[in-house]
N, C-alpha and C. Protein backbone atom coordinates (compact mmCIF):
# COMPACT_ATOMS: atom_id res chain seq x y z
N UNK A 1 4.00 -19.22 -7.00
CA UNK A 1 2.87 -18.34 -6.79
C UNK A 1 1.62 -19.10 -6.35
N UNK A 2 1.90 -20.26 -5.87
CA UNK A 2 0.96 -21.19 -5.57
C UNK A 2 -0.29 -20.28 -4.45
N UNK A 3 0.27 -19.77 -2.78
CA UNK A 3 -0.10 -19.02 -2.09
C UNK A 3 -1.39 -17.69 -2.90
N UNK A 4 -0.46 -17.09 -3.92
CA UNK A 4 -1.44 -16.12 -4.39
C UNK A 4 -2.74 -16.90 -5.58
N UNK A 5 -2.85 -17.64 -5.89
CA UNK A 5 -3.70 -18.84 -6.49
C UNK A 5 -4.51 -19.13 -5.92
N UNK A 6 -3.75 -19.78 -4.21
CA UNK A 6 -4.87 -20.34 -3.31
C UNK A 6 -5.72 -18.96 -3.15
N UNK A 7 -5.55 -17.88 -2.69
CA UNK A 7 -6.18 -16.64 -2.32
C UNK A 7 -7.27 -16.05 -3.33
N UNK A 8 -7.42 -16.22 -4.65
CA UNK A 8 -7.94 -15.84 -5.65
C UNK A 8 -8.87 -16.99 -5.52
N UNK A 9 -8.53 -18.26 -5.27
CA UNK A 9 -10.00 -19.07 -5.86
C UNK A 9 -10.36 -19.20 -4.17
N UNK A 10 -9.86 -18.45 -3.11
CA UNK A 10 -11.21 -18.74 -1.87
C UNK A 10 -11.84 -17.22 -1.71
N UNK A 11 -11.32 -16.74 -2.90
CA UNK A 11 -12.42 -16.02 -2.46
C UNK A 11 -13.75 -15.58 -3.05
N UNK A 12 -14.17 -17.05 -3.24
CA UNK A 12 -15.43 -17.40 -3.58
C UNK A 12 -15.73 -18.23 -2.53
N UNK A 13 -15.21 -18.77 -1.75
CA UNK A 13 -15.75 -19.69 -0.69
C UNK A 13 -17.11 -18.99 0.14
N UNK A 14 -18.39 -19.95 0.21
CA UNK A 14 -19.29 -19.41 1.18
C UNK A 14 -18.72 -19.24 2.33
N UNK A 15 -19.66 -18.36 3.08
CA UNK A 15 -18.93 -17.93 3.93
C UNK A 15 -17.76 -17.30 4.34
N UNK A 16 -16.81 -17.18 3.63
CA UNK A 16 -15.82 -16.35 3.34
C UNK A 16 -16.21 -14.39 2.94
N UNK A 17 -15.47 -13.46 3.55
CA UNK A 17 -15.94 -12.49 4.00
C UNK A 17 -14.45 -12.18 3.06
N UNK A 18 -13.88 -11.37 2.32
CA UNK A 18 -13.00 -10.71 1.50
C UNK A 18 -13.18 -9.20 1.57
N UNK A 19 -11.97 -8.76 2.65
CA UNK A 19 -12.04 -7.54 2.78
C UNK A 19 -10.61 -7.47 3.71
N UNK A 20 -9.80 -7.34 2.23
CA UNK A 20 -7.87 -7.66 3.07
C UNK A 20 -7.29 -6.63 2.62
N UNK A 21 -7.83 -5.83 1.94
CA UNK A 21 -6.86 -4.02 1.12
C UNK A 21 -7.69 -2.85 2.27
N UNK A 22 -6.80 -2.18 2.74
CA UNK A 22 -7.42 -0.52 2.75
C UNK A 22 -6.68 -0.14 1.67
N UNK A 23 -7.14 1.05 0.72
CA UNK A 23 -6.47 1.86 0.48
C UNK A 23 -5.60 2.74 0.52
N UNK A 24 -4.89 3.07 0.03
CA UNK A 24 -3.80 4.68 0.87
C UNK A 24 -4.72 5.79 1.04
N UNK A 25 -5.37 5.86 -0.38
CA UNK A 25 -6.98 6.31 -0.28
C UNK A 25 -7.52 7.08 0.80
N UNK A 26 -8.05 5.75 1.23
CA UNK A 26 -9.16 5.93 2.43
C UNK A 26 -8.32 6.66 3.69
N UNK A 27 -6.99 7.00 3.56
CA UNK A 27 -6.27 7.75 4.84
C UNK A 27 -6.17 7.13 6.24
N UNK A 28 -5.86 7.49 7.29
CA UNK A 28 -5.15 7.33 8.18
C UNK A 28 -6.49 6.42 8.50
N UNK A 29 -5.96 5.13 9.57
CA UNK A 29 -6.78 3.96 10.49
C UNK A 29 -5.95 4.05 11.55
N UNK A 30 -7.01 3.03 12.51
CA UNK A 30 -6.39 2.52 13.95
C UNK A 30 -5.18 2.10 13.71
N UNK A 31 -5.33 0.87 12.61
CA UNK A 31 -4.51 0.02 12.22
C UNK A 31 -3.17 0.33 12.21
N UNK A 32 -2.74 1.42 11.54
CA UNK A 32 -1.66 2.41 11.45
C UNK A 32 -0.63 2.13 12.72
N UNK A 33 -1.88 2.45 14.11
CA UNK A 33 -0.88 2.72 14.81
C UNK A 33 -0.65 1.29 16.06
N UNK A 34 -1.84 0.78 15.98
CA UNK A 34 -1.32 -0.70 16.53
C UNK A 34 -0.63 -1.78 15.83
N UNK A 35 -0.38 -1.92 15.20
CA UNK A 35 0.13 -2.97 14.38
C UNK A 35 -0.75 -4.29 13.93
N UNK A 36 0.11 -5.03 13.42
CA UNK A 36 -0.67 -6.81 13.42
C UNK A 36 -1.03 -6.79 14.73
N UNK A 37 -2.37 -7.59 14.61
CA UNK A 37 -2.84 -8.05 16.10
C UNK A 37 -4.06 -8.86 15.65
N UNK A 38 -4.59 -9.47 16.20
CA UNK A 38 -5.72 -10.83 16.02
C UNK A 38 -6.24 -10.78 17.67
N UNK A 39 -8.12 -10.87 17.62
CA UNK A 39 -8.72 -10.57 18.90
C UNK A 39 -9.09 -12.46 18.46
N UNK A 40 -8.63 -13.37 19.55
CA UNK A 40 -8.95 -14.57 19.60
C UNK A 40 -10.23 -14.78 20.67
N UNK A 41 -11.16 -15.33 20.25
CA UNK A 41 -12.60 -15.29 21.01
C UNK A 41 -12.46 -16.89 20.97
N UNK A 42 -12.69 -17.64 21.81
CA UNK A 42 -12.94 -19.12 22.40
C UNK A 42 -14.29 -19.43 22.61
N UNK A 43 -14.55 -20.87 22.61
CA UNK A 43 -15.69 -21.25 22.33
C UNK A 43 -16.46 -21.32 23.69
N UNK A 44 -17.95 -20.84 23.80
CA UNK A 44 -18.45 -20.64 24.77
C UNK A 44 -18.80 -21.97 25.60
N UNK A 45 -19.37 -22.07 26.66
CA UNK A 45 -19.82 -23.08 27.58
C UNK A 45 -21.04 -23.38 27.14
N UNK A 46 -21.73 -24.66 27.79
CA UNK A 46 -22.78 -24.69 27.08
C UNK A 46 -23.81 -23.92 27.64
N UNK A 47 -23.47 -23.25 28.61
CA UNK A 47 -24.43 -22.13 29.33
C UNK A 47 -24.63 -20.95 28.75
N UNK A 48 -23.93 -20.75 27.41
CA UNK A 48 -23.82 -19.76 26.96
C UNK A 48 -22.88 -18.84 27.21
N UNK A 49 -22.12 -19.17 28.51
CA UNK A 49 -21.30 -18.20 29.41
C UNK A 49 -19.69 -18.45 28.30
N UNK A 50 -18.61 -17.07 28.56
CA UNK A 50 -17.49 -17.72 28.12
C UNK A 50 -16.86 -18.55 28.41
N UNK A 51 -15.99 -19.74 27.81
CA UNK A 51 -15.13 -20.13 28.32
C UNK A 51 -13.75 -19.53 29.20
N UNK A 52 -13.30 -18.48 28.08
CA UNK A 52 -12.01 -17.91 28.01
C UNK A 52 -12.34 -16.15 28.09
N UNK A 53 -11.57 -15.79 28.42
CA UNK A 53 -12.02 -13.95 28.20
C UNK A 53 -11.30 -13.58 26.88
N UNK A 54 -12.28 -13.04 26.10
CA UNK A 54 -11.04 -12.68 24.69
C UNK A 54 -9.80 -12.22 25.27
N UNK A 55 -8.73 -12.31 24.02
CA UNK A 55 -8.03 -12.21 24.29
C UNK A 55 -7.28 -11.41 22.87
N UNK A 56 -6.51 -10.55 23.00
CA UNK A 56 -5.78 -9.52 21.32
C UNK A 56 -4.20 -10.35 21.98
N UNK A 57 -3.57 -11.17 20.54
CA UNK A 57 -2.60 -11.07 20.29
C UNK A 57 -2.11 -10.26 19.16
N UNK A 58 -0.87 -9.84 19.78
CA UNK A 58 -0.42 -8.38 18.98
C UNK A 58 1.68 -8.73 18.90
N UNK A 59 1.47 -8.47 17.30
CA UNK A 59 3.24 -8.93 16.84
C UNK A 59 3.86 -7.93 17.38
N UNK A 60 5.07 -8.19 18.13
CA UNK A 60 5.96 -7.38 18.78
C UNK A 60 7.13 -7.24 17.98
N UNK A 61 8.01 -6.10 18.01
CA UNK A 61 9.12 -6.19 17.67
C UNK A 61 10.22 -7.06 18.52
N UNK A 62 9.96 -7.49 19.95
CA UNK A 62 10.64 -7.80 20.55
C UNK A 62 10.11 -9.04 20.95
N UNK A 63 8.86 -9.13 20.45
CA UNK A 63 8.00 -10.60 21.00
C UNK A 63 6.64 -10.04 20.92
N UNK A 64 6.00 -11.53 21.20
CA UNK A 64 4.52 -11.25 20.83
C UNK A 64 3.89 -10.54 22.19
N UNK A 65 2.67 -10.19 22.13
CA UNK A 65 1.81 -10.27 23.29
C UNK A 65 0.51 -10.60 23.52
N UNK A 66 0.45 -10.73 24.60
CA UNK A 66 -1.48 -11.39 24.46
C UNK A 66 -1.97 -10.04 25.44
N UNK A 67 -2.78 -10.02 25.62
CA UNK A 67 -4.20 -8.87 26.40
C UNK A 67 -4.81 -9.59 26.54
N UNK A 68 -5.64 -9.47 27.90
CA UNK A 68 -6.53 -9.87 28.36
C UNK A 68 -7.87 -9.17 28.85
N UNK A 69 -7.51 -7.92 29.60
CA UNK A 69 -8.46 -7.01 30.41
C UNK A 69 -8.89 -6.36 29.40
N UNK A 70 -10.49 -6.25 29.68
CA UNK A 70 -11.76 -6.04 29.24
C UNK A 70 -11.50 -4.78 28.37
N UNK A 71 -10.36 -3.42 29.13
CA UNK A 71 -10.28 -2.28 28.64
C UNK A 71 -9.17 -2.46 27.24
N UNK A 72 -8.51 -3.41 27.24
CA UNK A 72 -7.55 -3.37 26.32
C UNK A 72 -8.33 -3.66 24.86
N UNK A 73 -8.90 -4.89 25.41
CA UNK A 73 -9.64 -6.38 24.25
C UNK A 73 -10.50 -4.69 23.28
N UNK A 74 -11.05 -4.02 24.38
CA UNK A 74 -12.12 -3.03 23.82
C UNK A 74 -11.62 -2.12 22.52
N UNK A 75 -10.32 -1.68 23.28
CA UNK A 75 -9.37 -0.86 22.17
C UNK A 75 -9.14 -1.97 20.81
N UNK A 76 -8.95 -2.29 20.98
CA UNK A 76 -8.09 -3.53 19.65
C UNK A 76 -9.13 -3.69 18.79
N UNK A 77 -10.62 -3.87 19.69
CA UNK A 77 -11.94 -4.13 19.27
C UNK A 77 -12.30 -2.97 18.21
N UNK A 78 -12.27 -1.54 18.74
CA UNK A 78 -12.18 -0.33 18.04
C UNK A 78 -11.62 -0.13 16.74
N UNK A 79 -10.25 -0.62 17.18
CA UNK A 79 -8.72 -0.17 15.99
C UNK A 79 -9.68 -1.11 14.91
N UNK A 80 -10.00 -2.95 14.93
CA UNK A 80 -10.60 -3.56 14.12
C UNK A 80 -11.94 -3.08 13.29
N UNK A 81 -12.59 -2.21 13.99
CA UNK A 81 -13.62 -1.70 13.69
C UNK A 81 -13.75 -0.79 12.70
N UNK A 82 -12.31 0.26 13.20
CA UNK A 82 -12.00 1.54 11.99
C UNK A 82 -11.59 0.74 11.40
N UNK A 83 -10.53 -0.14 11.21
CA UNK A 83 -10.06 -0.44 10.04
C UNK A 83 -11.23 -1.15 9.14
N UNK A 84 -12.43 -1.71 9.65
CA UNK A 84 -13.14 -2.46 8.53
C UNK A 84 -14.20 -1.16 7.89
N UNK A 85 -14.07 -0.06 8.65
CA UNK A 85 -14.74 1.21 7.85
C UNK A 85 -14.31 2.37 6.56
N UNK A 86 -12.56 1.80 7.03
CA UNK A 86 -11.79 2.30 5.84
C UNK A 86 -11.56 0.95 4.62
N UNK A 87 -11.83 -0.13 4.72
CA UNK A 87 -11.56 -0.91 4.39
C UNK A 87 -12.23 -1.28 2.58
N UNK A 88 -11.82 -1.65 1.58
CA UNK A 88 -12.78 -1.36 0.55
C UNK A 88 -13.71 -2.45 0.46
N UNK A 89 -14.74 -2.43 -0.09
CA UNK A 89 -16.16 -3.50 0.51
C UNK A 89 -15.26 -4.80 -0.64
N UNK A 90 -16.11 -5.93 -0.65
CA UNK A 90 -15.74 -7.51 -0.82
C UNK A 90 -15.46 -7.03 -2.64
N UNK A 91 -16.40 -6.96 -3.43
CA UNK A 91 -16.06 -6.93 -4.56
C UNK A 91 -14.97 -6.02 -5.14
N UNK A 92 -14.55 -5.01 -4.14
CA UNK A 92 -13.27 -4.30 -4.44
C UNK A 92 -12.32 -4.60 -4.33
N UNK A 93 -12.46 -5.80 -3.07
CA UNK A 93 -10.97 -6.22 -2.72
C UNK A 93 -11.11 -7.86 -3.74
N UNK A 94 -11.92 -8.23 -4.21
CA UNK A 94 -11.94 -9.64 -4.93
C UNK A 94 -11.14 -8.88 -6.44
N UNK A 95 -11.76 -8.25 -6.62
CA UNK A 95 -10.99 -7.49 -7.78
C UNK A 95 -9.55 -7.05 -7.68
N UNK A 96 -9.51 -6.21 -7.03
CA UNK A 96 -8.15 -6.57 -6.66
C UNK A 96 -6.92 -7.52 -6.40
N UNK A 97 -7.77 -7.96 -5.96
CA UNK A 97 -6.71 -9.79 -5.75
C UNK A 97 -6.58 -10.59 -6.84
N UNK A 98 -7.58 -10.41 -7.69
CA UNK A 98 -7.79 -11.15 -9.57
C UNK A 98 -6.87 -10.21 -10.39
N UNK A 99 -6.83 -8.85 -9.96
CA UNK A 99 -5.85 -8.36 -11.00
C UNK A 99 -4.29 -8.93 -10.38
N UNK A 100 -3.88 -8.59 -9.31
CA UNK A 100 -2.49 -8.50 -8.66
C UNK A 100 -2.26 -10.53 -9.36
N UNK A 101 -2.82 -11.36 -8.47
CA UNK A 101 -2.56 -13.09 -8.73
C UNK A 101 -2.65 -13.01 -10.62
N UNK A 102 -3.40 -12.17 -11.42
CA UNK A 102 -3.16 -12.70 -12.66
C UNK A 102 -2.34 -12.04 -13.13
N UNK A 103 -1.59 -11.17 -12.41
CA UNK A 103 0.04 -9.95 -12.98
C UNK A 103 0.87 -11.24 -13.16
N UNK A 104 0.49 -11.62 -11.48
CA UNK A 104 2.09 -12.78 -11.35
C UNK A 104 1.76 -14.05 -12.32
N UNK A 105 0.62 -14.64 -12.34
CA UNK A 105 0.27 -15.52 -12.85
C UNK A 105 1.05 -15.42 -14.63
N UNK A 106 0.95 -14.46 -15.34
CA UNK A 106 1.40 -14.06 -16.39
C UNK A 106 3.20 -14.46 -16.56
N UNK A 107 4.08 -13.76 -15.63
CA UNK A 107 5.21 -14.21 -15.31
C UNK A 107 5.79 -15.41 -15.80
């Protein structure tokens, strides 16, 4: 249970943002219907300009995929958005994670 240990003591880390539960609760999200996916943003130039154009990788059943165009990145951007509005705020989900890691911890 090492994994669920590490997760309980970062989430006190500064800077660290804890907000990994929706509820069943809170009802239907984007999330639902896109799946896993991660919007990877690259480090800018020193002009300020991008390096890279974001980019959404998204788990496939058949393989991964990346996105690139502006209209896609936007959607994914969205789905991330609802989901952090259904999402329960930091001290709900820290709580949460202290009860579940000290169930197993008990074991």
């Amino acid at each position: 249970m090492q994994g669920i240990s590490l997760t309980r003591s970062n989430t006190t880390w500064p800077g660290l943002s804890c907000r990994q539960d929706v509820p069943f609760a809170a009802g239907f999200h984007l999330g639902v219907l896109s799946g896993a996916f991660g919007v990877l943003r690259f480090p800018r130039n020193r002009d300020g300009s991008e390096s890279e154009p974001p980019t959404v990788y998204a788990d496939g059943f058949t393989g991964d995929l990346y996105l690139d165009k502006p209209a896609e990145v936007a959607r994914y951007n969205a789905a991330f958005a609802d989901i952090c509005t259904k999402a329960s705020d930091e001290q709900a989900s820290r709580r949460l994670i202290s009860e579940v890691s000290g169930s197993y911890e008990k074991q």
